[in-house]
PDB file of N, CA and C in Angstrom:
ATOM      1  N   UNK A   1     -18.165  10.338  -0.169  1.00  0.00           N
ATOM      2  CA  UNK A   1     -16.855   9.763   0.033  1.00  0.00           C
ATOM      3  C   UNK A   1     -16.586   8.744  -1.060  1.00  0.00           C
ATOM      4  N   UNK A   2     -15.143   8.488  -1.336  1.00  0.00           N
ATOM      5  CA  UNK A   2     -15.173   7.692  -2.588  1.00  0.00           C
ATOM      6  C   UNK A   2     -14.301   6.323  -2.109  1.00  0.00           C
ATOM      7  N   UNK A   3     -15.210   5.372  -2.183  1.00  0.00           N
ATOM      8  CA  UNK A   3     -14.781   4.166  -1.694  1.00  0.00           C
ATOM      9  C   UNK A   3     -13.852   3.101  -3.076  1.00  0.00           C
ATOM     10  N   UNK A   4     -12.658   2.819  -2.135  1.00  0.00           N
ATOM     11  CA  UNK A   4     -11.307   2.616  -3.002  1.00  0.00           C
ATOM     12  C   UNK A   4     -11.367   1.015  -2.488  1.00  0.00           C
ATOM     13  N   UNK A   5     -11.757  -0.239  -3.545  1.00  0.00           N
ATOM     14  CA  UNK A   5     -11.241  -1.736  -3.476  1.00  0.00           C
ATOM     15  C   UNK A   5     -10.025  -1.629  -4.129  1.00  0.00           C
ATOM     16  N   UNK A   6      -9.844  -3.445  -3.649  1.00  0.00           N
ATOM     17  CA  UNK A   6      -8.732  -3.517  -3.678  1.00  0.00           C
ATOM     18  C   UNK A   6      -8.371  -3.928  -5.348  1.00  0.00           C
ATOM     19  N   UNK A   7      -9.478  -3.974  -6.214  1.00  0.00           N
ATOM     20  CA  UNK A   7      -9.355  -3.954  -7.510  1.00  0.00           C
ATOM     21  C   UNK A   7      -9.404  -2.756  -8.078  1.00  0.00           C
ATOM     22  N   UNK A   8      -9.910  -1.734  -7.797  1.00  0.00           N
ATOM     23  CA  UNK A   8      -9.589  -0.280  -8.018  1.00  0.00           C
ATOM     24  C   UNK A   8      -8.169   0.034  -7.899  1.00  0.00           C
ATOM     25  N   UNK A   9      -7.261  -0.095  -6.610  1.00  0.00           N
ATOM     26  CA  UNK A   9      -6.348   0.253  -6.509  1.00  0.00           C
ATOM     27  C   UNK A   9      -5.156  -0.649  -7.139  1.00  0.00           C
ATOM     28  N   UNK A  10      -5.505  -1.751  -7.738  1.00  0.00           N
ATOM     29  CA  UNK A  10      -4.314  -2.586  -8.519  1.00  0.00           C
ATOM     30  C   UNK A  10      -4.570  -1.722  -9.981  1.00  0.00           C
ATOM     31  N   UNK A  11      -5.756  -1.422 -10.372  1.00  0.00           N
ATOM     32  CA  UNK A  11      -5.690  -1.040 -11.804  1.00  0.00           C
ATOM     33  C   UNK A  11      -5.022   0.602 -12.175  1.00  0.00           C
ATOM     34  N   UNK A  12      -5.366   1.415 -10.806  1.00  0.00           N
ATOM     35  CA  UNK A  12      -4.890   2.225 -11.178  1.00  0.00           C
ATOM     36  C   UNK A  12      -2.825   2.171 -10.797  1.00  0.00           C
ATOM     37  N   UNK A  13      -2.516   1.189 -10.083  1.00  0.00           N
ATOM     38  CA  UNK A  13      -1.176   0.764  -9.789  1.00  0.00           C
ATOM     39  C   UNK A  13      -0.220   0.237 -10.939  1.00  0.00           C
ATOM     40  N   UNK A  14      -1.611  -0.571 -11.448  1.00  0.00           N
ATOM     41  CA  UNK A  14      -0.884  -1.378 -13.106  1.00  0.00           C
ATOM     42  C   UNK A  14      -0.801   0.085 -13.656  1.00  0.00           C
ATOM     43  N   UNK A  15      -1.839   0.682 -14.195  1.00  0.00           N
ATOM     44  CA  UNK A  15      -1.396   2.018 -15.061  1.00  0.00           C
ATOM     45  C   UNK A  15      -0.143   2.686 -14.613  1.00  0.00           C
ATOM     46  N   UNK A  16      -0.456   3.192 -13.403  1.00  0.00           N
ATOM     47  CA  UNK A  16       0.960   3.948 -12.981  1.00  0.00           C
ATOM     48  C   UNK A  16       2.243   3.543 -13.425  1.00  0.00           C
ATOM     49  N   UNK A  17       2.238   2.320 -12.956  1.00  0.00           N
ATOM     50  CA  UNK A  17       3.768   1.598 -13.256  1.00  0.00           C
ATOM     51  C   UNK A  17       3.999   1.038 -14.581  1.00  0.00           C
ATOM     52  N   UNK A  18       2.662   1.023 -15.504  1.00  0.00           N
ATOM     53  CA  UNK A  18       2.975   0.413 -16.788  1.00  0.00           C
ATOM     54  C   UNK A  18       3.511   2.385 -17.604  1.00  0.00           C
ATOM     55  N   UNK A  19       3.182   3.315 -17.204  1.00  0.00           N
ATOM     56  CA  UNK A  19       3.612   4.678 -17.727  1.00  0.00           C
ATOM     57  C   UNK A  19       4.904   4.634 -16.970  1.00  0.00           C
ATOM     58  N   UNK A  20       5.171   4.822 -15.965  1.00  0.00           N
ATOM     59  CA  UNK A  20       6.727   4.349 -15.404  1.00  0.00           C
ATOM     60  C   UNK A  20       7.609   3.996 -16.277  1.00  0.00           C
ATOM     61  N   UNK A  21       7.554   2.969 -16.917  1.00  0.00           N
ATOM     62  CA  UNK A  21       8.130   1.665 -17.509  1.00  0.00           C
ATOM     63  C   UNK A  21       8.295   2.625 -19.002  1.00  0.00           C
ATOM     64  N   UNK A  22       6.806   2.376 -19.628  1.00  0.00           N
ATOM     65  CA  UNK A  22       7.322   3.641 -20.855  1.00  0.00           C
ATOM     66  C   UNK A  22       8.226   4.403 -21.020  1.00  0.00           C
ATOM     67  N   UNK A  23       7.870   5.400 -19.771  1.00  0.00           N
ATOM     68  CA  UNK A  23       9.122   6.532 -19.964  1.00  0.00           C
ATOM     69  C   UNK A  23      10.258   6.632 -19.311  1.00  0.00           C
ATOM     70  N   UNK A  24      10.174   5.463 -18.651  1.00  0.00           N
ATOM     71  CA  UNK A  24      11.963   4.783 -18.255  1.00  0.00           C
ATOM     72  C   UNK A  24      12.676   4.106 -19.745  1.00  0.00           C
ATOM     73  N   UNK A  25      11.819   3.663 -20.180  1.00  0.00           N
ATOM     74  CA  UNK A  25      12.460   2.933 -21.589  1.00  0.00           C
ATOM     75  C   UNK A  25      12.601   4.071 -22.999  1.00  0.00           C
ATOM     76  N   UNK A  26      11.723   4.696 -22.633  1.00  0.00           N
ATOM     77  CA  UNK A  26      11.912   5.777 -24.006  1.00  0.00           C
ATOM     78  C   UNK A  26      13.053   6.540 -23.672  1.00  0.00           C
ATOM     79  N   UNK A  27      13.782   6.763 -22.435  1.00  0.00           N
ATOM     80  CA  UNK A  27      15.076   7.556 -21.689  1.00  0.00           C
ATOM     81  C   UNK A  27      16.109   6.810 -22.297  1.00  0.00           C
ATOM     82  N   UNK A  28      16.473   5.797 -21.921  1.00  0.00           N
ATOM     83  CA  UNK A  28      17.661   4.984 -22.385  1.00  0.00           C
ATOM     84  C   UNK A  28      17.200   3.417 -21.213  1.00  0.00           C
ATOM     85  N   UNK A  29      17.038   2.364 -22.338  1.00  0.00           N
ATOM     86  CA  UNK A  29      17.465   1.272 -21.202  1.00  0.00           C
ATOM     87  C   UNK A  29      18.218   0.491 -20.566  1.00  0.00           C
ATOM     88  N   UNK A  30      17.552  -0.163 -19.766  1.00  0.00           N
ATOM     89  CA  UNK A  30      18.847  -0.972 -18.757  1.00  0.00           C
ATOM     90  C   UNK A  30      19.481  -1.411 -19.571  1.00  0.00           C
ATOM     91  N   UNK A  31      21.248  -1.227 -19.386  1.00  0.00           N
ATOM     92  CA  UNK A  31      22.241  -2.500 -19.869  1.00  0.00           C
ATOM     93  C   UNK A  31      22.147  -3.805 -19.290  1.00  0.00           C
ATOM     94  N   UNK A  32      22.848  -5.055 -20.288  1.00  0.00           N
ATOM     95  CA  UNK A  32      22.801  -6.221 -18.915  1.00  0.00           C
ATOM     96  C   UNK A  32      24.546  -6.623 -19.371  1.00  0.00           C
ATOM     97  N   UNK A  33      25.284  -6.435 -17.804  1.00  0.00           N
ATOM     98  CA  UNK A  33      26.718  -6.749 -18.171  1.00  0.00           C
ATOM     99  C   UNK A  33      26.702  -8.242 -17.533  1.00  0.00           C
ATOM    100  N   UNK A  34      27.106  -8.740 -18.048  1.00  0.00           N
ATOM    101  CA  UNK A  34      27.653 -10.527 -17.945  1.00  0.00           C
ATOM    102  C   UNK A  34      28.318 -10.547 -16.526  1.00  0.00           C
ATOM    103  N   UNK A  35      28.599 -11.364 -15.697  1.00  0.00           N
ATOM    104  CA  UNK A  35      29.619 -11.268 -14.790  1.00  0.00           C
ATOM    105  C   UNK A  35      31.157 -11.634 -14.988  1.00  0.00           C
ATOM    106  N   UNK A  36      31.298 -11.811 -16.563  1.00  0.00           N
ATOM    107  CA  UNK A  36      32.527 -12.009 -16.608  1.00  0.00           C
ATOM    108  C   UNK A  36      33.260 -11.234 -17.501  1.00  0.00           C
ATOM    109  N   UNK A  37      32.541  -9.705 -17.803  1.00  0.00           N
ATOM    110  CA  UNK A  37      33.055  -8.633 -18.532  1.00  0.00           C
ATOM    111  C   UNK A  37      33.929  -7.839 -17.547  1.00  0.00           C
ATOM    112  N   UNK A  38      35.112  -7.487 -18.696  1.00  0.00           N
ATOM    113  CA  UNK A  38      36.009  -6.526 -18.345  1.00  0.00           C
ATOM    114  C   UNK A  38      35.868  -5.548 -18.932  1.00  0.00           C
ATOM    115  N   UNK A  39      36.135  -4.373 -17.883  1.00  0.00           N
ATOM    116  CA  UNK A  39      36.218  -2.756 -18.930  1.00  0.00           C
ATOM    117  C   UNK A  39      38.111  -2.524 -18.834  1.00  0.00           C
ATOM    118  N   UNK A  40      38.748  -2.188 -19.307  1.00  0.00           N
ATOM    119  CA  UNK A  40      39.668  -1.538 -19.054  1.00  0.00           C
ATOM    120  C   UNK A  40      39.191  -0.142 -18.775  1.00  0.00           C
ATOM    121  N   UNK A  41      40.156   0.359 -17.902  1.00  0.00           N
ATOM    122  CA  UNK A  41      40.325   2.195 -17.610  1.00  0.00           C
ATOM    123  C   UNK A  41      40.084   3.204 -18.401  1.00  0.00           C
ATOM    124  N   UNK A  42      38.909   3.969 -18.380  1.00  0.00           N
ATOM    125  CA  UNK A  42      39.058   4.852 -19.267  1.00  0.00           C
ATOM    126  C   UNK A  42      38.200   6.099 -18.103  1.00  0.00           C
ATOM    127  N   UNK A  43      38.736   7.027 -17.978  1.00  0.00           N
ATOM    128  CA  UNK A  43      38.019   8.234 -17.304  1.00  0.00           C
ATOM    129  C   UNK A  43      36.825   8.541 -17.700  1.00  0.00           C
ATOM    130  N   UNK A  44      36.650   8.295 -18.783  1.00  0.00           N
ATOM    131  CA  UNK A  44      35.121   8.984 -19.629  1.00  0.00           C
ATOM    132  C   UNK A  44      34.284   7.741 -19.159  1.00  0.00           C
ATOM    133  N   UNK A  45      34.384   6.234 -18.895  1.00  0.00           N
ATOM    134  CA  UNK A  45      33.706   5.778 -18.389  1.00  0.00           C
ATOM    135  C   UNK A  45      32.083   6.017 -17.504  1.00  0.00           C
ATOM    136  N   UNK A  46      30.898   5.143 -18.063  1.00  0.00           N
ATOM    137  CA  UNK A  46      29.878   6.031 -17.705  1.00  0.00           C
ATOM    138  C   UNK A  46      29.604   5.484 -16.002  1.00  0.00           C
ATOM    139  N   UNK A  47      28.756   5.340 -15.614  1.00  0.00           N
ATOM    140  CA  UNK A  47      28.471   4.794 -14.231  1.00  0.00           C
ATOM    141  C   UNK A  47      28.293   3.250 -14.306  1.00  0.00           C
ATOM    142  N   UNK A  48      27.520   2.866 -14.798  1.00  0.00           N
ATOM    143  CA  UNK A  48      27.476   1.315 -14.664  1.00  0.00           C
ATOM    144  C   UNK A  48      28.979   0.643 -15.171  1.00  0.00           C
ATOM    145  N   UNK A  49      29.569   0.929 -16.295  1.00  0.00           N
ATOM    146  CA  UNK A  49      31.211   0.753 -16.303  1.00  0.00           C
ATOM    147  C   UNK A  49      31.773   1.041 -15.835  1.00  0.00           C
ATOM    148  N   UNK A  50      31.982   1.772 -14.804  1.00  0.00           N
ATOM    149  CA  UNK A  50      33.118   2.003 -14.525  1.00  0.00           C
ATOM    150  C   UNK A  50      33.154   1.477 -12.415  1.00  0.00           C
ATOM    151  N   UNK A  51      31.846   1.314 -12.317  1.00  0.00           N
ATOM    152  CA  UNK A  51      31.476   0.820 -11.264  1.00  0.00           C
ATOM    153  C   UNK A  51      31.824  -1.072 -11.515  1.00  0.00           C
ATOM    154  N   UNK A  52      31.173  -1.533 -12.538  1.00  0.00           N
ATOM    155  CA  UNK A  52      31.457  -3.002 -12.938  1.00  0.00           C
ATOM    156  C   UNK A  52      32.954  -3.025 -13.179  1.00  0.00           C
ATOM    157  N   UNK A  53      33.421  -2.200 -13.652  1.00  0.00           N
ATOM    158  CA  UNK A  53      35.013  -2.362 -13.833  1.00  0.00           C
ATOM    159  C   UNK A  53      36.388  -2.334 -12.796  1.00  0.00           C
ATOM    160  N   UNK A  54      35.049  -2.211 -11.460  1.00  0.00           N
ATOM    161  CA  UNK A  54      35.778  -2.037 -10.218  1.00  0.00           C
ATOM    162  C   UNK A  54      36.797  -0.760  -9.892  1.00  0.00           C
ATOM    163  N   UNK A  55      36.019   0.374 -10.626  1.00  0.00           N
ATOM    164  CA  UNK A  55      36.825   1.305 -10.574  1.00  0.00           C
ATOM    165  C   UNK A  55      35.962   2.460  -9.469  1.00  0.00           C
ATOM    166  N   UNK A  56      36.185   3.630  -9.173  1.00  0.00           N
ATOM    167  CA  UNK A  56      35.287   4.522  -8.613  1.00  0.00           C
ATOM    168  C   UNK A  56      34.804   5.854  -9.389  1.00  0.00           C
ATOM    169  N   UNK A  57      33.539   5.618  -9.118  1.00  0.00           N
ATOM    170  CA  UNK A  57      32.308   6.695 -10.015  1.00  0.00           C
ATOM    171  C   UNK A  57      32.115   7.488  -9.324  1.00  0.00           C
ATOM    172  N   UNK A  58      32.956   9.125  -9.657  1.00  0.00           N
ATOM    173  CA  UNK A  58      32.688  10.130  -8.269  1.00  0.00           C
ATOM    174  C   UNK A  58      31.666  11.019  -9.210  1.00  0.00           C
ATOM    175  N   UNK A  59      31.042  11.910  -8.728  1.00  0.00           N
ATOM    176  CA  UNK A  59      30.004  12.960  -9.409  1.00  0.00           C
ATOM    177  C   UNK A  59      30.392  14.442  -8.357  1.00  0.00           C
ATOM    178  N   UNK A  60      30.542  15.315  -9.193  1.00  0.00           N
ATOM    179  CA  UNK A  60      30.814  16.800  -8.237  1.00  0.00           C
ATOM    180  C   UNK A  60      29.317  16.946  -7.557  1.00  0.00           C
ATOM    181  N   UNK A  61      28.885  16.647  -6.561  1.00  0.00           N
ATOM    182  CA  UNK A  61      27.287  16.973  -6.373  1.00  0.00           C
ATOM    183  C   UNK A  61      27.244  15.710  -5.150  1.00  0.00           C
ATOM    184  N   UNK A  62      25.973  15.847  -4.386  1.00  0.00           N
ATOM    185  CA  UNK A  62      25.752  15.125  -3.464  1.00  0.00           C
ATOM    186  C   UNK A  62      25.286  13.939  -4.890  1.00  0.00           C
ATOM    187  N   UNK A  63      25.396  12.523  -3.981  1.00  0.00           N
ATOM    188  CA  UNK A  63      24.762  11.181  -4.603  1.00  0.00           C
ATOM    189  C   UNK A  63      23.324  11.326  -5.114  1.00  0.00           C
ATOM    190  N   UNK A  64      22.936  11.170  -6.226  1.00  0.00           N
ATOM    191  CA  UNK A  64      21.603  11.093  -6.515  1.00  0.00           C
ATOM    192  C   UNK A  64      21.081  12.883  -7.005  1.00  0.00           C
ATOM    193  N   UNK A  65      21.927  13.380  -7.323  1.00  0.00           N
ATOM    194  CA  UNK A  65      21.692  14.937  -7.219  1.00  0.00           C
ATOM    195  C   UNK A  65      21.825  15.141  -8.708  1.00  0.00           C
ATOM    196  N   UNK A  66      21.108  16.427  -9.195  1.00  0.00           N
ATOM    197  CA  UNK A  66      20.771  16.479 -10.486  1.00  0.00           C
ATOM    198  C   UNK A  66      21.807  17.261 -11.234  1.00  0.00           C
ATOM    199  N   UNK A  67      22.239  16.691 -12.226  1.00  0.00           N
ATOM    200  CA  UNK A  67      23.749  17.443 -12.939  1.00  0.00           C
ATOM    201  C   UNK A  67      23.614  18.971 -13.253  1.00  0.00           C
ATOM    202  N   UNK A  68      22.675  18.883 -13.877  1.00  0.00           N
ATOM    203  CA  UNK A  68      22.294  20.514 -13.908  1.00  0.00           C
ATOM    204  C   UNK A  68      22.569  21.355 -12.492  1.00  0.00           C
ATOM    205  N   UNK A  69      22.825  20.990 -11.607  1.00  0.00           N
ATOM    206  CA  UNK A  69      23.081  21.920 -10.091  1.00  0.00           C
ATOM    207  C   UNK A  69      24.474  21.682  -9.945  1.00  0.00           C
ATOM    208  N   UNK A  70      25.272  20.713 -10.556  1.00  0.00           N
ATOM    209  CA  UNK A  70      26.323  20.371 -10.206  1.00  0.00           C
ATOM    210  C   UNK A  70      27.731  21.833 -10.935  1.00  0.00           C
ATOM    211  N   UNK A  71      26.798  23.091 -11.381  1.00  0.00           N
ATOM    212  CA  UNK A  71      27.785  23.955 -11.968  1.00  0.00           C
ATOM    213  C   UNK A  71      28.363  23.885 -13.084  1.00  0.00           C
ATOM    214  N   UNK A  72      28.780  24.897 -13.919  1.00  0.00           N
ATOM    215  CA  UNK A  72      29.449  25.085 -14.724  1.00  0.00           C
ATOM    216  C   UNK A  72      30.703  24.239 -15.404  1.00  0.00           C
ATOM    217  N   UNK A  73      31.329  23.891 -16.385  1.00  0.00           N
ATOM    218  CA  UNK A  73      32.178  22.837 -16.200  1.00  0.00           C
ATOM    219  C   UNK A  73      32.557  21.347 -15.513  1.00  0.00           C
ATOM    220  N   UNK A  74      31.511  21.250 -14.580  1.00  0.00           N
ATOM    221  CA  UNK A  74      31.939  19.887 -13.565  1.00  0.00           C
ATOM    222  C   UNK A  74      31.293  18.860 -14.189  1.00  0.00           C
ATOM    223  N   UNK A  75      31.879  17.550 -14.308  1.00  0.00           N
ATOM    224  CA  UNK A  75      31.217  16.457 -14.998  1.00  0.00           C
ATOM    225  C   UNK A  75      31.715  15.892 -13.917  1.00  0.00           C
ATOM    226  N   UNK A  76      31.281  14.586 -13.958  1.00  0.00           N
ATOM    227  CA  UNK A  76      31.505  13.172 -13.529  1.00  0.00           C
ATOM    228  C   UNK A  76      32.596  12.111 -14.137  1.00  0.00           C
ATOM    229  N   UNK A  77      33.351  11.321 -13.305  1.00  0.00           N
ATOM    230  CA  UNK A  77      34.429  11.241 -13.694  1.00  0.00           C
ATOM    231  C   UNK A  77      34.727   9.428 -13.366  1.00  0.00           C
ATOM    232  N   UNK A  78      34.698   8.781 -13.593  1.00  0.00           N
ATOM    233  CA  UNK A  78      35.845   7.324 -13.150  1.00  0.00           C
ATOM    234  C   UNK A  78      37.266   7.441 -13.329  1.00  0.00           C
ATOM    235  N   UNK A  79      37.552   7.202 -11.937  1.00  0.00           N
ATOM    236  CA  UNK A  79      38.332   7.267 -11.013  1.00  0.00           C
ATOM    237  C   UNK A  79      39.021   5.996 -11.173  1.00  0.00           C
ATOM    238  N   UNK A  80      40.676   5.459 -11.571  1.00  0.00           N
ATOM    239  CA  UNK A  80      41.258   4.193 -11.497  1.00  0.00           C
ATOM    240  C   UNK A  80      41.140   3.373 -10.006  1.00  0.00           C
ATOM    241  N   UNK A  81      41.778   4.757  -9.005  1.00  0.00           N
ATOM    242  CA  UNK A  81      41.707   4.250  -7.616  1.00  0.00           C
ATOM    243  C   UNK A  81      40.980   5.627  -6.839  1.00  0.00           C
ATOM    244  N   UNK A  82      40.872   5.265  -5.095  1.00  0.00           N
ATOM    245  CA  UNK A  82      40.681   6.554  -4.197  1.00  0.00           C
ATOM    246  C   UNK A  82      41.885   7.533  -4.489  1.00  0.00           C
ATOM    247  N   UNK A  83      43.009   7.215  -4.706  1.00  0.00           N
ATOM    248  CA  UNK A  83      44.353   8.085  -4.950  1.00  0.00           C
ATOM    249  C   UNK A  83      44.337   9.327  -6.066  1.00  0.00           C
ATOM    250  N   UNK A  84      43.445   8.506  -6.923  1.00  0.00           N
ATOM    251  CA  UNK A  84      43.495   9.424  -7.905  1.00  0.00           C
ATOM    252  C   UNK A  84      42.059  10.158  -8.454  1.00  0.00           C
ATOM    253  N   UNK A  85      41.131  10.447  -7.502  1.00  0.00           N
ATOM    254  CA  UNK A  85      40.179  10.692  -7.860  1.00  0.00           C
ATOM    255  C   UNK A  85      40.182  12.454  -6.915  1.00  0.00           C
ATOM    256  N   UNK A  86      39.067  13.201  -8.122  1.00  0.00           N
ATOM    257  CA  UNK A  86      39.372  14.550  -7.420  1.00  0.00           C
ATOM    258  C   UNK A  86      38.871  14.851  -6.323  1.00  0.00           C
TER     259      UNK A  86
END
């Protein structure tokens, strides 16, 4: 049987999450928006703008769902208001 301390399991935790971190950062990293930035309206708006811009970020696909399933033609869209979103 293979007996697991509690220094075993931080080192292999640090590794895990220090490779995490890598290849979250080699993807694209976090923005940091100010709290006193404005976006104006623009549809092409990505998610973190257009969400900070107090606008609505719809996606054709359930929440959290991978674009590639989301079909042919369908992108993601910011929305000015609920009125005008598809």
């Amino acid at each position: 049987m293979y007996k697991f301390t509690t220094a075993t399991l931080l080192v292999v935790g640090t590794m895990a999450s220090g490779d995490f971190l890598r290849v979250l950062n080699e993807r694209r990293p976090p923005r940091f928006y100010g709290d006193d930035v404005i976006f104006p309206f623009k549809a092409q708006l990505g998610c973190g703008r257009c969400i900070r811009g107090g606008y609505i970020y719809c996606i054709p696909g359930a929440e959290g769902s991978d674009p590639s399933t989301w079909g042919a033609g369908a992108t993601s869209v910011c929305c000015k208001d609920a009125a005008s979103c598809p």
